[in-house]
PDB file of N, CA and C in Angstrom:
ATOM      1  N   UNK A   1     132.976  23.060 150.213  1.00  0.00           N
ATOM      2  CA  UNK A   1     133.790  23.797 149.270  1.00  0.00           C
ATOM      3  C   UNK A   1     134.866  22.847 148.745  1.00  0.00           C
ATOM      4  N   UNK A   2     134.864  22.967 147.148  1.00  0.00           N
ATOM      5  CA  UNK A   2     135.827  22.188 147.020  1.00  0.00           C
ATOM      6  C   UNK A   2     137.551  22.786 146.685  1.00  0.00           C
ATOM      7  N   UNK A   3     137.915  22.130 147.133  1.00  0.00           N
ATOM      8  CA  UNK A   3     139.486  22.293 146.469  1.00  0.00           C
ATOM      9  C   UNK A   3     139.268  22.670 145.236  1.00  0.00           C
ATOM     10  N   UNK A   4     139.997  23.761 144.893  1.00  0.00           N
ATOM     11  CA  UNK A   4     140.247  24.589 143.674  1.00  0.00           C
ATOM     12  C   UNK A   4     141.720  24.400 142.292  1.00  0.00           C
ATOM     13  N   UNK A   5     142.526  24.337 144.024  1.00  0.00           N
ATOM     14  CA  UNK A   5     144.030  23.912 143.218  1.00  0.00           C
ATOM     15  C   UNK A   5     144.247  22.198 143.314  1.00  0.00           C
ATOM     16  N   UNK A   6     144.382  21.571 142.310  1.00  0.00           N
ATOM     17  CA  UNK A   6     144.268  20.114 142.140  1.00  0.00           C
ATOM     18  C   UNK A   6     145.222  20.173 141.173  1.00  0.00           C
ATOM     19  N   UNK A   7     145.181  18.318 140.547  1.00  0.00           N
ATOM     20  CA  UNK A   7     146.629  18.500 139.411  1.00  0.00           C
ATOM     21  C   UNK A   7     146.031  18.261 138.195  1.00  0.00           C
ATOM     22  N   UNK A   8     144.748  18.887 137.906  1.00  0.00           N
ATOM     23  CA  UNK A   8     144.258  19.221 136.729  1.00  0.00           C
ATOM     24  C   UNK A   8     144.443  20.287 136.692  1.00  0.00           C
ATOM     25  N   UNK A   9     144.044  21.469 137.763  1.00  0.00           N
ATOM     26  CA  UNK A   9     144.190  22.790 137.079  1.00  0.00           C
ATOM     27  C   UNK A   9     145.558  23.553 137.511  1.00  0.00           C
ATOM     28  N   UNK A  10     146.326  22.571 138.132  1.00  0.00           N
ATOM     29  CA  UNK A  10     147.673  23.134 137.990  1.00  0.00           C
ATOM     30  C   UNK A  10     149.018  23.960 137.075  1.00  0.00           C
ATOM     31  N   UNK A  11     148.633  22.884 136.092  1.00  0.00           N
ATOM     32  CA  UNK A  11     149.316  23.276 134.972  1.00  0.00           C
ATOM     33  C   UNK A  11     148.059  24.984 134.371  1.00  0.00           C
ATOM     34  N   UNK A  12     147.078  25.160 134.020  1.00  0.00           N
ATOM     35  CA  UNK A  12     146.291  26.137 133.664  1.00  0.00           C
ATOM     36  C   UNK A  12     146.429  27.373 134.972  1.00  0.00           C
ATOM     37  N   UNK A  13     146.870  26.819 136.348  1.00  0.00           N
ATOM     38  CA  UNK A  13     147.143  27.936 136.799  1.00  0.00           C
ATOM     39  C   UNK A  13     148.484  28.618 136.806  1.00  0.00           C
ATOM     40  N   UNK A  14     149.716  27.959 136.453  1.00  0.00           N
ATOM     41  CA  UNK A  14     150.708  28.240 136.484  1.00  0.00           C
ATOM     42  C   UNK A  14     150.810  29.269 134.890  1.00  0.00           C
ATOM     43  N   UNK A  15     149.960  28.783 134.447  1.00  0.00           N
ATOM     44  CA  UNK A  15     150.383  29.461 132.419  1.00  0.00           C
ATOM     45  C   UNK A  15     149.454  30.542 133.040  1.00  0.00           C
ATOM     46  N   UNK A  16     148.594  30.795 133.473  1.00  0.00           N
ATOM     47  CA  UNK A  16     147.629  32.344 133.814  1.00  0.00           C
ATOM     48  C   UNK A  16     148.688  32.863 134.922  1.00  0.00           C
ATOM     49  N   UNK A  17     149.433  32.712 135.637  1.00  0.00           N
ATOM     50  CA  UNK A  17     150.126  33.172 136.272  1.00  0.00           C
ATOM     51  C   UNK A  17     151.592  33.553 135.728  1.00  0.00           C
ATOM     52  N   UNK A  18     151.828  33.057 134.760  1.00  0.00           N
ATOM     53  CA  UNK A  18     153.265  33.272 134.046  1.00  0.00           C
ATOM     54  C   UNK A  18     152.446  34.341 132.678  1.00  0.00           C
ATOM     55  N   UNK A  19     151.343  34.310 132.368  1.00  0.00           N
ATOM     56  CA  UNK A  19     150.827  35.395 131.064  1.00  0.00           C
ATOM     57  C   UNK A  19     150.860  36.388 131.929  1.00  0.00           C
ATOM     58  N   UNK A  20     150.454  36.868 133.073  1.00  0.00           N
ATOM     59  CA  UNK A  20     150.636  37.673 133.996  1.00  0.00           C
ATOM     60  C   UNK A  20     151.585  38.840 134.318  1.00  0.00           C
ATOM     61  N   UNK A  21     152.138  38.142 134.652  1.00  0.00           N
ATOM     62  CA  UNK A  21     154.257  38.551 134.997  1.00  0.00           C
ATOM     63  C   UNK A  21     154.556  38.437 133.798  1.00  0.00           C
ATOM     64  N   UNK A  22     154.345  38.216 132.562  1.00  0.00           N
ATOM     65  CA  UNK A  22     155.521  38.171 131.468  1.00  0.00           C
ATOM     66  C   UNK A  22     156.355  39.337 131.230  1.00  0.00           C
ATOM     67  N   UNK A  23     155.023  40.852 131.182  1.00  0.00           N
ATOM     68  CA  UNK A  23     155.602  42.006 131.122  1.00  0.00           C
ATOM     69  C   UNK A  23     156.038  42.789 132.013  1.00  0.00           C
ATOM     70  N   UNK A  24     155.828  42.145 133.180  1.00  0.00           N
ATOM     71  CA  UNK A  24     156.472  42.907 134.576  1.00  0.00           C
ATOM     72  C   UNK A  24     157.704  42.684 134.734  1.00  0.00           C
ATOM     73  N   UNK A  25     158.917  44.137 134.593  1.00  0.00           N
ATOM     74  CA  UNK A  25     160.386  43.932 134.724  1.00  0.00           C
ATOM     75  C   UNK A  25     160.735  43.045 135.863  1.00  0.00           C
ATOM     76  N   UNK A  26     161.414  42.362 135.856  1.00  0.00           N
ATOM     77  CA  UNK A  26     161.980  41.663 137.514  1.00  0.00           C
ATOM     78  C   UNK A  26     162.573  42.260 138.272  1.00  0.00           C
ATOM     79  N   UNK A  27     163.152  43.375 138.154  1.00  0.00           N
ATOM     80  CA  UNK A  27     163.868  44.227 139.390  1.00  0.00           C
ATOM     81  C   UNK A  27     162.376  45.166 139.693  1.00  0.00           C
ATOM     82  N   UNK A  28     161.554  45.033 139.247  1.00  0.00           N
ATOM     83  CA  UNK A  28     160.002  45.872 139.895  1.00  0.00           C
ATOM     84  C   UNK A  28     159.393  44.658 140.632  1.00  0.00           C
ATOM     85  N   UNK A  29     159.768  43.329 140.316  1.00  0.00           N
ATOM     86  CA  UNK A  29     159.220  42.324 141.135  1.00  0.00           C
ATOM     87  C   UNK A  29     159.723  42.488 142.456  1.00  0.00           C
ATOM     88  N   UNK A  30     161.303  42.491 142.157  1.00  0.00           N
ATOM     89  CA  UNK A  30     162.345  42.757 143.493  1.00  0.00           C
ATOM     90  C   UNK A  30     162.174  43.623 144.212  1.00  0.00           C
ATOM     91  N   UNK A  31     161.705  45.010 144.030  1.00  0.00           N
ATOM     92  CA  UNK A  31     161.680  45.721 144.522  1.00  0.00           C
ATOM     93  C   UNK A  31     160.347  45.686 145.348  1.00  0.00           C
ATOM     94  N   UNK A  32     159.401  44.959 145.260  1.00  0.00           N
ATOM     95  CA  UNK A  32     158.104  44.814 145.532  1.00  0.00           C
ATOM     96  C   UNK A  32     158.302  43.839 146.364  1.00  0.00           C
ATOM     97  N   UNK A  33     159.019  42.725 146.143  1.00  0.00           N
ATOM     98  CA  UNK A  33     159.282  41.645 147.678  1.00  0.00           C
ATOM     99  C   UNK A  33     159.439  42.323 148.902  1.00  0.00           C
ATOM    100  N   UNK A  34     161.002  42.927 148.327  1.00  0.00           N
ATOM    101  CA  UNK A  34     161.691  43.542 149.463  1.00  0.00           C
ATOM    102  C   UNK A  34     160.582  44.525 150.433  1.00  0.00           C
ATOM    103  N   UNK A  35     159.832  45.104 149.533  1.00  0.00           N
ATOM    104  CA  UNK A  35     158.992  46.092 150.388  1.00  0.00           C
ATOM    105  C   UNK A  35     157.802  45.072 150.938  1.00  0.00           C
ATOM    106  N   UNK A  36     157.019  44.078 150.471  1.00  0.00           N
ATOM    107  CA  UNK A  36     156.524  43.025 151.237  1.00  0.00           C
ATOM    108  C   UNK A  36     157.375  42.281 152.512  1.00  0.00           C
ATOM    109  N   UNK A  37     158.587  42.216 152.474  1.00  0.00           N
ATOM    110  CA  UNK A  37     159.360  41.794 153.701  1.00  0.00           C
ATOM    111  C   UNK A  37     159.715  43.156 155.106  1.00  0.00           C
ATOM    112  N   UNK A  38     159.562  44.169 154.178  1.00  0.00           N
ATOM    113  CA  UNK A  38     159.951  45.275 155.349  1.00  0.00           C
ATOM    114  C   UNK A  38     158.333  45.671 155.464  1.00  0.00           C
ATOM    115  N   UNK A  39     157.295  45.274 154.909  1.00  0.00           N
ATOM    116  CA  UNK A  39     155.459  45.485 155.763  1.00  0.00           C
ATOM    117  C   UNK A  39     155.876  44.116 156.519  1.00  0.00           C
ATOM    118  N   UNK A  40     156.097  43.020 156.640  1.00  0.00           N
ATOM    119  CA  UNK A  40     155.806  41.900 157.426  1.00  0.00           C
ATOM    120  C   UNK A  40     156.551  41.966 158.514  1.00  0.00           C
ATOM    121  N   UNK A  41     157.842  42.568 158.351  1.00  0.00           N
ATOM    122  CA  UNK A  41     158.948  42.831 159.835  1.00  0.00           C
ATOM    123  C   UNK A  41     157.784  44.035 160.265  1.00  0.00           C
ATOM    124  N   UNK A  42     157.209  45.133 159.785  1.00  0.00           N
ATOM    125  CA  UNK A  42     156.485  46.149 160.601  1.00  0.00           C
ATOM    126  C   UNK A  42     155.766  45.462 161.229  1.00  0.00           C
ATOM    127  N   UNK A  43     154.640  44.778 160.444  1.00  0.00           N
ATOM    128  CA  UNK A  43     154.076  44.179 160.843  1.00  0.00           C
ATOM    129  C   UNK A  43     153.809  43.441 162.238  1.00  0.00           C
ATOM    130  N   UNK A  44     154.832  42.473 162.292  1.00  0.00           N
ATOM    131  CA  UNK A  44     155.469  42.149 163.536  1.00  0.00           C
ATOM    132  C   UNK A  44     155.959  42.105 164.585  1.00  0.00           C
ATOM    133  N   UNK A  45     156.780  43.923 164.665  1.00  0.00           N
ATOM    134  CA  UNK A  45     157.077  44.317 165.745  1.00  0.00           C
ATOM    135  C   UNK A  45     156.143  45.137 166.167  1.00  0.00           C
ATOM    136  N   UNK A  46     154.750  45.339 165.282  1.00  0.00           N
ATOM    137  CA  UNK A  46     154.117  46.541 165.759  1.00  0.00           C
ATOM    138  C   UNK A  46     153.165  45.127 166.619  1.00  0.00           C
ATOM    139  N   UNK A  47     152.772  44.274 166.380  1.00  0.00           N
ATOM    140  CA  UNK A  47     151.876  43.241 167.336  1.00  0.00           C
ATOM    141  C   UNK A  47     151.183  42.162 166.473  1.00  0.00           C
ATOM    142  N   UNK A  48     150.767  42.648 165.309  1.00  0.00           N
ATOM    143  CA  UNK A  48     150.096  42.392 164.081  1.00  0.00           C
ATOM    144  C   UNK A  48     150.879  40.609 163.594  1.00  0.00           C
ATOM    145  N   UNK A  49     151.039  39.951 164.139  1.00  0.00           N
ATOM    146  CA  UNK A  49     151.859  38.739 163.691  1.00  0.00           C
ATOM    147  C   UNK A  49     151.655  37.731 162.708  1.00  0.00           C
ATOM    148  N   UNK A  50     150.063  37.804 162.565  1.00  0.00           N
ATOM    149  CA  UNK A  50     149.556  36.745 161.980  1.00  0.00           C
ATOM    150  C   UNK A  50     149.584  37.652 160.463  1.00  0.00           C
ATOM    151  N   UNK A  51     149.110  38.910 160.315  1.00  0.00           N
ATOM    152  CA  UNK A  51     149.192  39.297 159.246  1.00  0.00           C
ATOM    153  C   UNK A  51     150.539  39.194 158.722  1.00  0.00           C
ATOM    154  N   UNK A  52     151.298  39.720 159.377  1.00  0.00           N
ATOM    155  CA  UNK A  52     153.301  39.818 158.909  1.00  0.00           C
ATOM    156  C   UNK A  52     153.405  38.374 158.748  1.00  0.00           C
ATOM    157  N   UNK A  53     152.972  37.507 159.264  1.00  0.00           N
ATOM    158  CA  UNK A  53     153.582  36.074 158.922  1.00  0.00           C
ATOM    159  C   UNK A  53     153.299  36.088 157.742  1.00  0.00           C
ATOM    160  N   UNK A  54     151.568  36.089 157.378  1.00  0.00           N
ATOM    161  CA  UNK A  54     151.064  36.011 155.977  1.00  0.00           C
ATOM    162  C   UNK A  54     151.662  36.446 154.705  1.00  0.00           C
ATOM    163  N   UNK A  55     152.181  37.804 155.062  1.00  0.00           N
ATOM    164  CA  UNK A  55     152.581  38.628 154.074  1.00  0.00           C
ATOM    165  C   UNK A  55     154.130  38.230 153.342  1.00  0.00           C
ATOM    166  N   UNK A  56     154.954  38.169 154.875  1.00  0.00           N
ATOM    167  CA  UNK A  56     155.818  37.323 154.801  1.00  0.00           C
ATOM    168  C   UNK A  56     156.493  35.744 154.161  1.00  0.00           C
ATOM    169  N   UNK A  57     155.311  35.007 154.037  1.00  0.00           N
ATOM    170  CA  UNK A  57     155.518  33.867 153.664  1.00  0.00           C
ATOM    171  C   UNK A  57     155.013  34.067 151.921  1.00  0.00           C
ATOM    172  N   UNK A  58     154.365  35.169 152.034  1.00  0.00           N
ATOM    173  CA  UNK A  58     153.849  35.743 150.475  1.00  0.00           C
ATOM    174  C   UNK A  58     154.923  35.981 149.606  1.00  0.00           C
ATOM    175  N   UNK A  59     155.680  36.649 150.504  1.00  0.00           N
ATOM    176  CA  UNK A  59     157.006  37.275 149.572  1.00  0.00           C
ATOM    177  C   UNK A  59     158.111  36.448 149.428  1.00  0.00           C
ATOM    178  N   UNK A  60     158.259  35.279 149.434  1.00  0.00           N
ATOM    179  CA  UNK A  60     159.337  34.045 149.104  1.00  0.00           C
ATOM    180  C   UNK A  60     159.298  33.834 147.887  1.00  0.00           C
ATOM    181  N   UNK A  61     157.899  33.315 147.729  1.00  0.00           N
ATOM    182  CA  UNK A  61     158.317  32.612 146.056  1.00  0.00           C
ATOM    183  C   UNK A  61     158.261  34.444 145.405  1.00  0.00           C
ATOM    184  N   UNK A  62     157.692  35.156 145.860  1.00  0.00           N
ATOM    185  CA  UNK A  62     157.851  36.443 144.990  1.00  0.00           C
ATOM    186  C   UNK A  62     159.186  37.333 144.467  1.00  0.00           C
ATOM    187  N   UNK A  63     159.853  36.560 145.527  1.00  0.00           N
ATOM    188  CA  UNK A  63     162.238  36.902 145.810  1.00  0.00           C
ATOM    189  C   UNK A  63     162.025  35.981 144.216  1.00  0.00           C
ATOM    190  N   UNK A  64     161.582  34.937 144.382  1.00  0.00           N
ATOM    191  CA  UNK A  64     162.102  33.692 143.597  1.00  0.00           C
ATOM    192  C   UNK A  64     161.669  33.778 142.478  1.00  0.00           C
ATOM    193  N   UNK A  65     160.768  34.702 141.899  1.00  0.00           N
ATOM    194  CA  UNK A  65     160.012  34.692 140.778  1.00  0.00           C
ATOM    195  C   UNK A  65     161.048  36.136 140.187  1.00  0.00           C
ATOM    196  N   UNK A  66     160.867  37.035 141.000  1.00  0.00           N
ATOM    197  CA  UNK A  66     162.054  38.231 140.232  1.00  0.00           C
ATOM    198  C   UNK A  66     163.533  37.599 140.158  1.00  0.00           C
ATOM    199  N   UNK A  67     164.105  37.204 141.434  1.00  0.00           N
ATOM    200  CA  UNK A  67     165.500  36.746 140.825  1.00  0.00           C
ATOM    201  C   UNK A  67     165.073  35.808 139.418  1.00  0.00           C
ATOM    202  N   UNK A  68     164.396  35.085 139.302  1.00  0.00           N
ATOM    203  CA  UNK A  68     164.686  34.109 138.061  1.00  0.00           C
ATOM    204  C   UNK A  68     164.541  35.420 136.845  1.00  0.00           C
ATOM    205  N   UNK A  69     163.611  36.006 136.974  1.00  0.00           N
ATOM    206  CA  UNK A  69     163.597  37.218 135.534  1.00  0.00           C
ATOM    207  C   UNK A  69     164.828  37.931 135.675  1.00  0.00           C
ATOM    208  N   UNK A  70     164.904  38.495 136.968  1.00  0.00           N
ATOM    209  CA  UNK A  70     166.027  38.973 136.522  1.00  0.00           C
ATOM    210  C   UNK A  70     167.472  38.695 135.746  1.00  0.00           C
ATOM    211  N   UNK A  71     167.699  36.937 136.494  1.00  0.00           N
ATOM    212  CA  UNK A  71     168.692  36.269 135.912  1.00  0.00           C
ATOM    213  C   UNK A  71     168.839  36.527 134.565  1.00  0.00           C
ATOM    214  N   UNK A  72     167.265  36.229 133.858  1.00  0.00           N
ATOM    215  CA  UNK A  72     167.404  35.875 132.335  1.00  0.00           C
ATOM    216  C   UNK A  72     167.320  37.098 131.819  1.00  0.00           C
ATOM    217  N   UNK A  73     167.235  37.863 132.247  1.00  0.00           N
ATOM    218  CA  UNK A  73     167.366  39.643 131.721  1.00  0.00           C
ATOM    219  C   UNK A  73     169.289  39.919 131.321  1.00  0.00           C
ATOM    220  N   UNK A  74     169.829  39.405 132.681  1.00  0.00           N
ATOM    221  CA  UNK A  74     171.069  39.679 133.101  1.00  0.00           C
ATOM    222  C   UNK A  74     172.319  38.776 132.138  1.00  0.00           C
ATOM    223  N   UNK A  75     171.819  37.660 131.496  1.00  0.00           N
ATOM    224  CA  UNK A  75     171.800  36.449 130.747  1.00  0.00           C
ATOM    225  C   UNK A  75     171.648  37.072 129.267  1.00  0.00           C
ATOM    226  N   UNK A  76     170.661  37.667 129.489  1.00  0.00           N
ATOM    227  CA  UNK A  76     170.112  38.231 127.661  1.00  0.00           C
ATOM    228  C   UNK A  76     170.901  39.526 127.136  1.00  0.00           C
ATOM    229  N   UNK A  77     171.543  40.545 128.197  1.00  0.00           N
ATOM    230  CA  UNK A  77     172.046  41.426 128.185  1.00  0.00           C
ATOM    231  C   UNK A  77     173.865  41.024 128.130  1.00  0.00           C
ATOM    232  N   UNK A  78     174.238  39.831 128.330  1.00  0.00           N
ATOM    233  CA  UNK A  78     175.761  39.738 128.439  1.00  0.00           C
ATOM    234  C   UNK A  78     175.743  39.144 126.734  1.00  0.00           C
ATOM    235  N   UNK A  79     174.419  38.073 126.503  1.00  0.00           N
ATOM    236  CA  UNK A  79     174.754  37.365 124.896  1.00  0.00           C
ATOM    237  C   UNK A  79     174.949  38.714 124.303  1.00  0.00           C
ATOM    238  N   UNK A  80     173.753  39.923 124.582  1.00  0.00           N
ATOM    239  CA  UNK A  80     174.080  40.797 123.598  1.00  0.00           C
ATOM    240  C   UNK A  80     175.188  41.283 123.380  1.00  0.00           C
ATOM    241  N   UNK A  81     175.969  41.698 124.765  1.00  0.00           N
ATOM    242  CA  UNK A  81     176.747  42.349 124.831  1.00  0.00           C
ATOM    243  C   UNK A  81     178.334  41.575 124.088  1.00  0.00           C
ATOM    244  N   UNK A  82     178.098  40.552 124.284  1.00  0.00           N
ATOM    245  CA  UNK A  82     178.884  39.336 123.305  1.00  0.00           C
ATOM    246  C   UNK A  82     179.017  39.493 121.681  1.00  0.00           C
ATOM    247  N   UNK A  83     177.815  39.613 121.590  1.00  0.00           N
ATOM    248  CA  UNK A  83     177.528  40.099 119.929  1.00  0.00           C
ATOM    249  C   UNK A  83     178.197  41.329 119.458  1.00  0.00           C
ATOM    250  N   UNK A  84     177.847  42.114 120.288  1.00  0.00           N
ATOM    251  CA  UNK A  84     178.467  43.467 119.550  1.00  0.00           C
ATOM    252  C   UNK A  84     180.121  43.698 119.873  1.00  0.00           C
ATOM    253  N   UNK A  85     180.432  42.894 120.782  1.00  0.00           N
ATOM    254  CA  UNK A  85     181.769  43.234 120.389  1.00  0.00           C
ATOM    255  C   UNK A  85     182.508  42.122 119.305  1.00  0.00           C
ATOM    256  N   UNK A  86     181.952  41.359 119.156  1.00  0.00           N
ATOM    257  CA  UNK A  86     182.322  40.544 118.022  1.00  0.00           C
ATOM    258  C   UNK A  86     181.818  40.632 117.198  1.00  0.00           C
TER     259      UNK A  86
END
């Protein structure tokens, strides 16, 4: 089997993965980590470890992908808010 992710199709997987998420709000991303981090703590204390690790290590860059939308949501909403009072 060969390796799939290489640094040819890196760049083509990152743009299918960002067409993806474009229309997904980022506080629905957030809210979807957080609940991936509270299945991986269940996970964990119930015995299940290897899955909760999995799930767990799933939901990092997924924190990191909503905070960044959210930022630029939070960013896009102050220019506006800039505009209209001036």
């Amino acid at each position: 089997m060969e390796n799939l992710v290489n640094q040819e199709n890196l760049e083509d997987i990152r743009e299918l993965i960002e067409s993806k998420i474009a229309d997904v709000p980022g506080e629905l991303i957030l809210v979807g980590a957080i609940g991936s981090l509270l299945l991986s703590t269940y996970l964990n204390k119930t015995g299940h470890t290897q899955a909760g690790s999995v799930i767990g290590k799933l939901s990092i860059p997924i924190i990191g992908i909503g905070l960044a939308k959210y930022k630029d949501l939070l960013k896009s909403e102050l220019e506006n808010f800039k505009a209209a009072v001036q």
